[in-house]
C-alpha atoms as a PDB file:
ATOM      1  CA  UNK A   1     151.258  39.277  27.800  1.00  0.00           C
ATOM      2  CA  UNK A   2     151.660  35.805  28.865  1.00  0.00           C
ATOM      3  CA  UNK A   3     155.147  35.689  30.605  1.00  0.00           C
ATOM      4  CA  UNK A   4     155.346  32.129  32.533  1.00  0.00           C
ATOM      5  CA  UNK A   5     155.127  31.370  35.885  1.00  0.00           C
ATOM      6  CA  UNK A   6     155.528  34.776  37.805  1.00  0.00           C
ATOM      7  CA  UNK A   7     157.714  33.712  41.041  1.00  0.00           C
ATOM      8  CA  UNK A   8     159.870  31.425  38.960  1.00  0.00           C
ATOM      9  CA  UNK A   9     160.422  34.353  36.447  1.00  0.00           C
ATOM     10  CA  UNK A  10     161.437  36.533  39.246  1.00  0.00           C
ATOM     11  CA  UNK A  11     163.773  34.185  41.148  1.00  0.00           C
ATOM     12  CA  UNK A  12     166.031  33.894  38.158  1.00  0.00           C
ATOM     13  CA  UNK A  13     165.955  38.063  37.018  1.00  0.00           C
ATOM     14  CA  UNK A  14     164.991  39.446  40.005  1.00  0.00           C
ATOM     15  CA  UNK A  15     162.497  40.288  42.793  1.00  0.00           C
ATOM     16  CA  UNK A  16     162.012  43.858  40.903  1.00  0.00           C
ATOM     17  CA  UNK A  17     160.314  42.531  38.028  1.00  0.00           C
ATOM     18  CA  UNK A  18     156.806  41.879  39.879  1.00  0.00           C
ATOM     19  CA  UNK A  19     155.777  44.120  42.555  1.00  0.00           C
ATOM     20  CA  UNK A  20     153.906  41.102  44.108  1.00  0.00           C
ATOM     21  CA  UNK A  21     157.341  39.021  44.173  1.00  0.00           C
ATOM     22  CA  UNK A  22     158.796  42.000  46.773  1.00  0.00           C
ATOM     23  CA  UNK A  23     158.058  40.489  50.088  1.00  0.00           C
ATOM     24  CA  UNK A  24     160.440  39.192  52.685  1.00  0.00           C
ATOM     25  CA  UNK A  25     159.325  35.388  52.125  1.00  0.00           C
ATOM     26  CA  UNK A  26     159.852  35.303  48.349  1.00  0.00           C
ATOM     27  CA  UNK A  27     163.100  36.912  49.218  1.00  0.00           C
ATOM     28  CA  UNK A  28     164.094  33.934  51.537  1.00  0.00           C
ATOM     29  CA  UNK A  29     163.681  31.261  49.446  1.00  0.00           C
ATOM     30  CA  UNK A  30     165.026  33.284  46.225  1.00  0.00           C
ATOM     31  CA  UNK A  31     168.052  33.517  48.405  1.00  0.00           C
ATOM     32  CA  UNK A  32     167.768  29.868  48.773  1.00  0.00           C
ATOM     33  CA  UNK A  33     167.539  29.098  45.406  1.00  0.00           C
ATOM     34  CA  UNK A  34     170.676  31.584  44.447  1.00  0.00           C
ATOM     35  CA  UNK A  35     172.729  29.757  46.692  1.00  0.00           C
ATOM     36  CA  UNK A  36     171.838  26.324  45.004  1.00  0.00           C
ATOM     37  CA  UNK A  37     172.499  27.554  41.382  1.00  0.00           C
ATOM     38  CA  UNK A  38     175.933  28.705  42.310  1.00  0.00           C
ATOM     39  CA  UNK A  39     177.041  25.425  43.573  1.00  0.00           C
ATOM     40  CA  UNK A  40     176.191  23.675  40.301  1.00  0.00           C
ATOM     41  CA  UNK A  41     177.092  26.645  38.152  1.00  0.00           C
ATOM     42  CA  UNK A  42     180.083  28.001  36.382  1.00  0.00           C
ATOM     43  CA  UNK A  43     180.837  31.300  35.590  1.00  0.00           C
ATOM     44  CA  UNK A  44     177.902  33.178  33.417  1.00  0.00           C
ATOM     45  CA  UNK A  45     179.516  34.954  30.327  1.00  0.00           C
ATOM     46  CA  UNK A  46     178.875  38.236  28.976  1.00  0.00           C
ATOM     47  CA  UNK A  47     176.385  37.512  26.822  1.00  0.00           C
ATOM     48  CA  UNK A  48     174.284  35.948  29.128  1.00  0.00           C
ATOM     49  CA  UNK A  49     174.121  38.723  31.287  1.00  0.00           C
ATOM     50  CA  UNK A  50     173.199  40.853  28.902  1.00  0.00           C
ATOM     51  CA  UNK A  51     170.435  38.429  28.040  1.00  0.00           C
ATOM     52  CA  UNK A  52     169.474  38.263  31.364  1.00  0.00           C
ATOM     53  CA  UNK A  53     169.240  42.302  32.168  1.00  0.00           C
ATOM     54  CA  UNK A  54     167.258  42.497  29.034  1.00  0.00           C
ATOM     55  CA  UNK A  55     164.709  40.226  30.244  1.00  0.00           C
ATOM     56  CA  UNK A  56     164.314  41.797  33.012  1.00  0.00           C
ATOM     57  CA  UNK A  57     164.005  45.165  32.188  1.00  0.00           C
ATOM     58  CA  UNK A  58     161.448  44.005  29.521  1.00  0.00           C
ATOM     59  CA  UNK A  59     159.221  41.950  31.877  1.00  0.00           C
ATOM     60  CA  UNK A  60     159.328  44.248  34.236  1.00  0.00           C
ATOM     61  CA  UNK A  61     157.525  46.701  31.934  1.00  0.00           C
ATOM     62  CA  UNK A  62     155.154  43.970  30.944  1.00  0.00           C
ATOM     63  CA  UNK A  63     156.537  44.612  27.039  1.00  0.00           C
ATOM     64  CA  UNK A  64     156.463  41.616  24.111  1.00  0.00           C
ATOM     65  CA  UNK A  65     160.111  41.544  22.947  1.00  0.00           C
ATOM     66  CA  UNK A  66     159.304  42.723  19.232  1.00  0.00           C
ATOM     67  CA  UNK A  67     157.910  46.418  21.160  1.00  0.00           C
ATOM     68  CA  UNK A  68     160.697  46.421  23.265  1.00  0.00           C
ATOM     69  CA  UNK A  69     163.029  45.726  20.579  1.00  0.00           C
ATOM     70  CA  UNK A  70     161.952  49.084  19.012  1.00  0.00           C
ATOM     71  CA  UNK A  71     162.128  50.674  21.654  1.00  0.00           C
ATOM     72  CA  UNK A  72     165.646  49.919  21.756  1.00  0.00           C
ATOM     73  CA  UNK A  73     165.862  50.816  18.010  1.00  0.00           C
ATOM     74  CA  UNK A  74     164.074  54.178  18.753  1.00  0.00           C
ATOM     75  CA  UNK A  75     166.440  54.960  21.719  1.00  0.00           C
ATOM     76  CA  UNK A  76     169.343  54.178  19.376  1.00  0.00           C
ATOM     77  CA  UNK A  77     168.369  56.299  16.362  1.00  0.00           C
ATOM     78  CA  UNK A  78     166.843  59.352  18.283  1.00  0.00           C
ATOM     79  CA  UNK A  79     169.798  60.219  20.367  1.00  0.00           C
ATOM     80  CA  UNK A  80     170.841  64.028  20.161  1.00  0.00           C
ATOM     81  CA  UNK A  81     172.407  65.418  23.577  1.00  0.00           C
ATOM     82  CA  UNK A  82     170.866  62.081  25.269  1.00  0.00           C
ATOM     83  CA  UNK A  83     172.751  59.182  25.950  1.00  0.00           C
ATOM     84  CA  UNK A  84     171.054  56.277  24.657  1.00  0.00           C
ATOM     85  CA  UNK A  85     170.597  54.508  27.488  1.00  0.00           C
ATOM     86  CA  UNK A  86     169.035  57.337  29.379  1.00  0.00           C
ATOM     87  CA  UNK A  87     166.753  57.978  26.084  1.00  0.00           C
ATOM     88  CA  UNK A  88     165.595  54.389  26.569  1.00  0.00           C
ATOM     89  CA  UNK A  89     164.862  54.655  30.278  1.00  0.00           C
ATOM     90  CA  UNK A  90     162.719  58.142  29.429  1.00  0.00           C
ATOM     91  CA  UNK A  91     161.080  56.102  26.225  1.00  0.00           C
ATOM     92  CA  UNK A  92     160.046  53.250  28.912  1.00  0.00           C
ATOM     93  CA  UNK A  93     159.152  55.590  31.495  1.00  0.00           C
ATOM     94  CA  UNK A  94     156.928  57.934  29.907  1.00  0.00           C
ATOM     95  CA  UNK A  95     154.111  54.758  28.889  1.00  0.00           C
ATOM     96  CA  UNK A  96     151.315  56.086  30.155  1.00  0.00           C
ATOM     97  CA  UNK A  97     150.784  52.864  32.322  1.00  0.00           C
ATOM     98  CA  UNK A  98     153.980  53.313  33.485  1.00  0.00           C
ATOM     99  CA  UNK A  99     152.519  57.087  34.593  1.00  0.00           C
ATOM    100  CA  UNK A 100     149.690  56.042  36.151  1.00  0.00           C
ATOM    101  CA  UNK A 101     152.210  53.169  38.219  1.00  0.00           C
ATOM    102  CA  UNK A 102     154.223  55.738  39.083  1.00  0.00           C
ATOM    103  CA  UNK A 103     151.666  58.314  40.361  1.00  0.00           C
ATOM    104  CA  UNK A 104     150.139  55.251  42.424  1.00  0.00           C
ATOM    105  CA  UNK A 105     146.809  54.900  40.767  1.00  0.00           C
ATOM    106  CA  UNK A 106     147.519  51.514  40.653  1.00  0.00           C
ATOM    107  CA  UNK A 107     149.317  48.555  42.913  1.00  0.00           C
ATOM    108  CA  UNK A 108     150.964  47.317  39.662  1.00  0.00           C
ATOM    109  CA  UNK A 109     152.173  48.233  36.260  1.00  0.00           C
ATOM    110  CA  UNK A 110     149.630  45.072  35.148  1.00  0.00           C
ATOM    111  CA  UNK A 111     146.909  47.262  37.001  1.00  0.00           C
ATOM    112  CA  UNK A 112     148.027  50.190  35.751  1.00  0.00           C
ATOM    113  CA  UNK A 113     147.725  48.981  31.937  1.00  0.00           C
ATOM    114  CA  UNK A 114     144.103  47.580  32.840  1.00  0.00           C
ATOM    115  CA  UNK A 115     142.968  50.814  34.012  1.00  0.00           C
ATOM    116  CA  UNK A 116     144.477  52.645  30.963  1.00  0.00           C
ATOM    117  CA  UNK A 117     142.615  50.241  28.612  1.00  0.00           C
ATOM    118  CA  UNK A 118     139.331  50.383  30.342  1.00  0.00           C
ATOM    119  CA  UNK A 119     139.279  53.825  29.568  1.00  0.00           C
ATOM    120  CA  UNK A 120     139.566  55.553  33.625  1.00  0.00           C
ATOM    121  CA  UNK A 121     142.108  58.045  32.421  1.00  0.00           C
ATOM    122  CA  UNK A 122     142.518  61.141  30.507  1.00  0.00           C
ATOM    123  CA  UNK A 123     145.041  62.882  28.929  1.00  0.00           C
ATOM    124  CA  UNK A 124     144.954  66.003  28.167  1.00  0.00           C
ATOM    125  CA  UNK A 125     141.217  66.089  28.508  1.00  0.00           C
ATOM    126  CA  UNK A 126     140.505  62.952  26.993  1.00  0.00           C
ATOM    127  CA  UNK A 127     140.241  59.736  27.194  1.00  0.00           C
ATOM    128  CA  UNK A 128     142.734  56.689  26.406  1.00  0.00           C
ATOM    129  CA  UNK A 129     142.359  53.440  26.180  1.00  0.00           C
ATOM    130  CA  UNK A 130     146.373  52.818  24.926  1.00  0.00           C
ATOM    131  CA  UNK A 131     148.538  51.544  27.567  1.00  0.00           C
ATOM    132  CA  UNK A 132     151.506  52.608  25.746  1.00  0.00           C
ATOM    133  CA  UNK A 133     150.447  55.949  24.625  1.00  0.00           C
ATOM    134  CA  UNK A 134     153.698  57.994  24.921  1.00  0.00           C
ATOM    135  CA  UNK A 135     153.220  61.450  26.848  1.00  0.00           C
ATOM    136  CA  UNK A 136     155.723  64.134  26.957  1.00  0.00           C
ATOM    137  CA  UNK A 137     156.682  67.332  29.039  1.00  0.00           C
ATOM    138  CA  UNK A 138     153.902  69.099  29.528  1.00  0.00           C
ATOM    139  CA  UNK A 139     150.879  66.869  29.412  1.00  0.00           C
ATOM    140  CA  UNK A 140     147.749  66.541  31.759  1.00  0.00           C
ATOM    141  CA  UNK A 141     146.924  63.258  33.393  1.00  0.00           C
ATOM    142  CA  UNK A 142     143.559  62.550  35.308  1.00  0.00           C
ATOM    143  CA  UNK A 143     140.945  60.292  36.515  1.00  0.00           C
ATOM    144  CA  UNK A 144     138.339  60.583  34.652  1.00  0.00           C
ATOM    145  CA  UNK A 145     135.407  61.592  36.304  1.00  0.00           C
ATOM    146  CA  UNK A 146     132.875  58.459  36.374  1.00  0.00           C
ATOM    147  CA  UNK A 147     135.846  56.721  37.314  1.00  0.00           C
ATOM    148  CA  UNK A 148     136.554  58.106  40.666  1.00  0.00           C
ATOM    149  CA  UNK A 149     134.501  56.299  42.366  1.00  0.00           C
ATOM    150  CA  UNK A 150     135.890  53.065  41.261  1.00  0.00           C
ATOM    151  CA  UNK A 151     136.441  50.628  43.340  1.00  0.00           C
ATOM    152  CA  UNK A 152     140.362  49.908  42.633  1.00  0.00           C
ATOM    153  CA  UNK A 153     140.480  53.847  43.565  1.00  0.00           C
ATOM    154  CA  UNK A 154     139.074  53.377  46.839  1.00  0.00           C
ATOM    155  CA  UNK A 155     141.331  54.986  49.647  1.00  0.00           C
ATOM    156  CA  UNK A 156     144.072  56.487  47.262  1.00  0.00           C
ATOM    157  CA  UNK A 157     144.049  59.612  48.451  1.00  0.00           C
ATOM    158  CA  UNK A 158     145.445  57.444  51.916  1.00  0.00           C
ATOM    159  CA  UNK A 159     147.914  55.613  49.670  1.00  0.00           C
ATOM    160  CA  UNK A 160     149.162  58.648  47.867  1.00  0.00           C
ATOM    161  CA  UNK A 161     150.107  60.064  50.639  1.00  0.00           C
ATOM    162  CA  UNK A 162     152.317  57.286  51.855  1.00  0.00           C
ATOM    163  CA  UNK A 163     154.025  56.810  48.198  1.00  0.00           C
ATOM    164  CA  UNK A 164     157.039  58.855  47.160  1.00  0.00           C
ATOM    165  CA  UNK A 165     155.847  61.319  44.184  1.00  0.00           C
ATOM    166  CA  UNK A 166     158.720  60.814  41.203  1.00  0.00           C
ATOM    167  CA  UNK A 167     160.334  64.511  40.759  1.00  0.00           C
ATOM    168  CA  UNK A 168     159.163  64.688  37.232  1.00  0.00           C
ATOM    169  CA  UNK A 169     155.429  64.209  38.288  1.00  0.00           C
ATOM    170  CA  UNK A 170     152.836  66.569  39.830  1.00  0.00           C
ATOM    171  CA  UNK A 171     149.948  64.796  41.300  1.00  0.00           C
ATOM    172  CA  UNK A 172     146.926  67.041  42.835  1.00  0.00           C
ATOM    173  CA  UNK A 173     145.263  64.119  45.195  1.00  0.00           C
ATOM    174  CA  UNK A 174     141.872  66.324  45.445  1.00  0.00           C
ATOM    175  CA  UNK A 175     141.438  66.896  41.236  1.00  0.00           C
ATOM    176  CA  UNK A 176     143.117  63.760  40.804  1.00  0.00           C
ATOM    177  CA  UNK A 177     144.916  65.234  38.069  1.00  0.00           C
ATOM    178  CA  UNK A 178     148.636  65.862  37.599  1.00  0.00           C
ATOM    179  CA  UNK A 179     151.050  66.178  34.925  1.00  0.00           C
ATOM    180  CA  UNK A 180     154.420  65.285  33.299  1.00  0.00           C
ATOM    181  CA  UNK A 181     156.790  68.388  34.578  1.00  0.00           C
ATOM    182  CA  UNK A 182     159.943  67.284  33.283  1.00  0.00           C
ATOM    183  CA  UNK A 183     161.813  64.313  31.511  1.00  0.00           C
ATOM    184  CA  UNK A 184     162.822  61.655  33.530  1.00  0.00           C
ATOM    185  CA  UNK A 185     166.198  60.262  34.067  1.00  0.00           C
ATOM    186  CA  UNK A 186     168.102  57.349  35.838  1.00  0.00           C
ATOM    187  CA  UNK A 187     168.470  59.913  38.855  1.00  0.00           C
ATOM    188  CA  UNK A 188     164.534  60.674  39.038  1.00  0.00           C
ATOM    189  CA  UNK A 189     163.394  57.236  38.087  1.00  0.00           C
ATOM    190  CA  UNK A 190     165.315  54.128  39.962  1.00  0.00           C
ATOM    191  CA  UNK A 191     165.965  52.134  36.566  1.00  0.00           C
ATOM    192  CA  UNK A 192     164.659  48.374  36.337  1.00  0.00           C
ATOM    193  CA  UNK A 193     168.566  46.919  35.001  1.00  0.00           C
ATOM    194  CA  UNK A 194     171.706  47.453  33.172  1.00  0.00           C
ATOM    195  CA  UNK A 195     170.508  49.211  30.319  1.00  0.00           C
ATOM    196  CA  UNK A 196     174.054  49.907  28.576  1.00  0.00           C
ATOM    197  CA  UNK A 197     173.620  46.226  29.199  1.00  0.00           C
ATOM    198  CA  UNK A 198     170.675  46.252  27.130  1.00  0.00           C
ATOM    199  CA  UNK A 199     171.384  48.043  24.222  1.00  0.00           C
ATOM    200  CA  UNK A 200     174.655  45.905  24.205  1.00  0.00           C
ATOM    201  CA  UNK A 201     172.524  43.033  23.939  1.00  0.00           C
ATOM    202  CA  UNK A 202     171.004  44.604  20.815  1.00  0.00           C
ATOM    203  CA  UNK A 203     174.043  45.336  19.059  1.00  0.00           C
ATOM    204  CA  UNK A 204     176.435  43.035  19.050  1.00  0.00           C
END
């Protein structure tokens, strides 16, 4: 997905959008930049917050806007004992390139939808090549075996140990398998903006 240039994406929606963008020097001069903008800027209305949280949590997942727009539609239409904003954060979440993010495999969700689509990872036994596959409570995630050795792999066993394990995940670093335990939620999964904002976005 092309999305513009990265570091001026991530100045105006946020560091949190590209893991690359989260050092202390981009964090300088985005503070530099912040403090020009609100000399020669009134005050933002509603709606372009909302605009603005919606780009953000849709970049940040590396989405088009016509999949992320049903993924709104899906979190609006599915709800049961779920709020929908939580059912959109579990819908967004549970991408299996989000997974393999999450469980480290990869330095970035970009990576992490590369190494779905070149086939290194199973589910459930076999192999997927969808980036946005959803998974659900229950299912298996692994490294598939010829890819192991791979060089992007290299020294994760290292890395895994120095990167927080979401609650909802199990991760065995010698199988290099794990699974989805439970669903997550804005309390097991930091969430990447305002989704009430979101959704408002979407329906007014």
């Amino acid at each position: 997905m092309i999305t513009g240039p990265r570091y001026k994406i991530a100045k105006r929606l946020g560091a949190t959008v590209f893991e690359k963008a989260q050092t202390q020097k981009f964090a300088l001069s985005a503070d530099r930049s912040a403090k020009n903008k609100r000399k020669g800027r009134g005050r933002q209305s509603e709606y372009g917050k909302q605009m603005l949280e919606k780009q953000k949590v849709r970049i940040t997942y590396g989405l088009p806007e016509k999949q992320f727009r049903n993924y709104v539609r899906k979190s609006l239409a599915e709800v049961h004992n779920t709020q929908p904003s939580e059912r959109l954060h579990e819908l967004l979440e549970l991408r299996l390139d989000n997974v393999i993010w999450r469980l480290g495999l990869a330095p970035t969700r970009r990576g992490a939808r590369q190494m779905a689509a070149h086939g290194h990872v199973t589910v459930n036994g076999k192999k997927s090549r969808v980036p946005s596959q959803s998974l659900f409570v229950g299912d298996k995630i692994a490294v598939r075996e010829g890819s192991k050795e791979h060089g992007v792999l290299v020294g994760f066993n290292e890395r895994f140990l120095e990167r927080p394990l979401p609650s909802w995940l199990t991760w065995d670093p010698k199988k290099m398998e794990g699974s989805v335990k439970e669903r997550p939620t804005s309390a097991s999964a930091d969430t990447a903006g305002d989704l009430v904002a979101v959704l408002s976005f979407y329906t007014r």
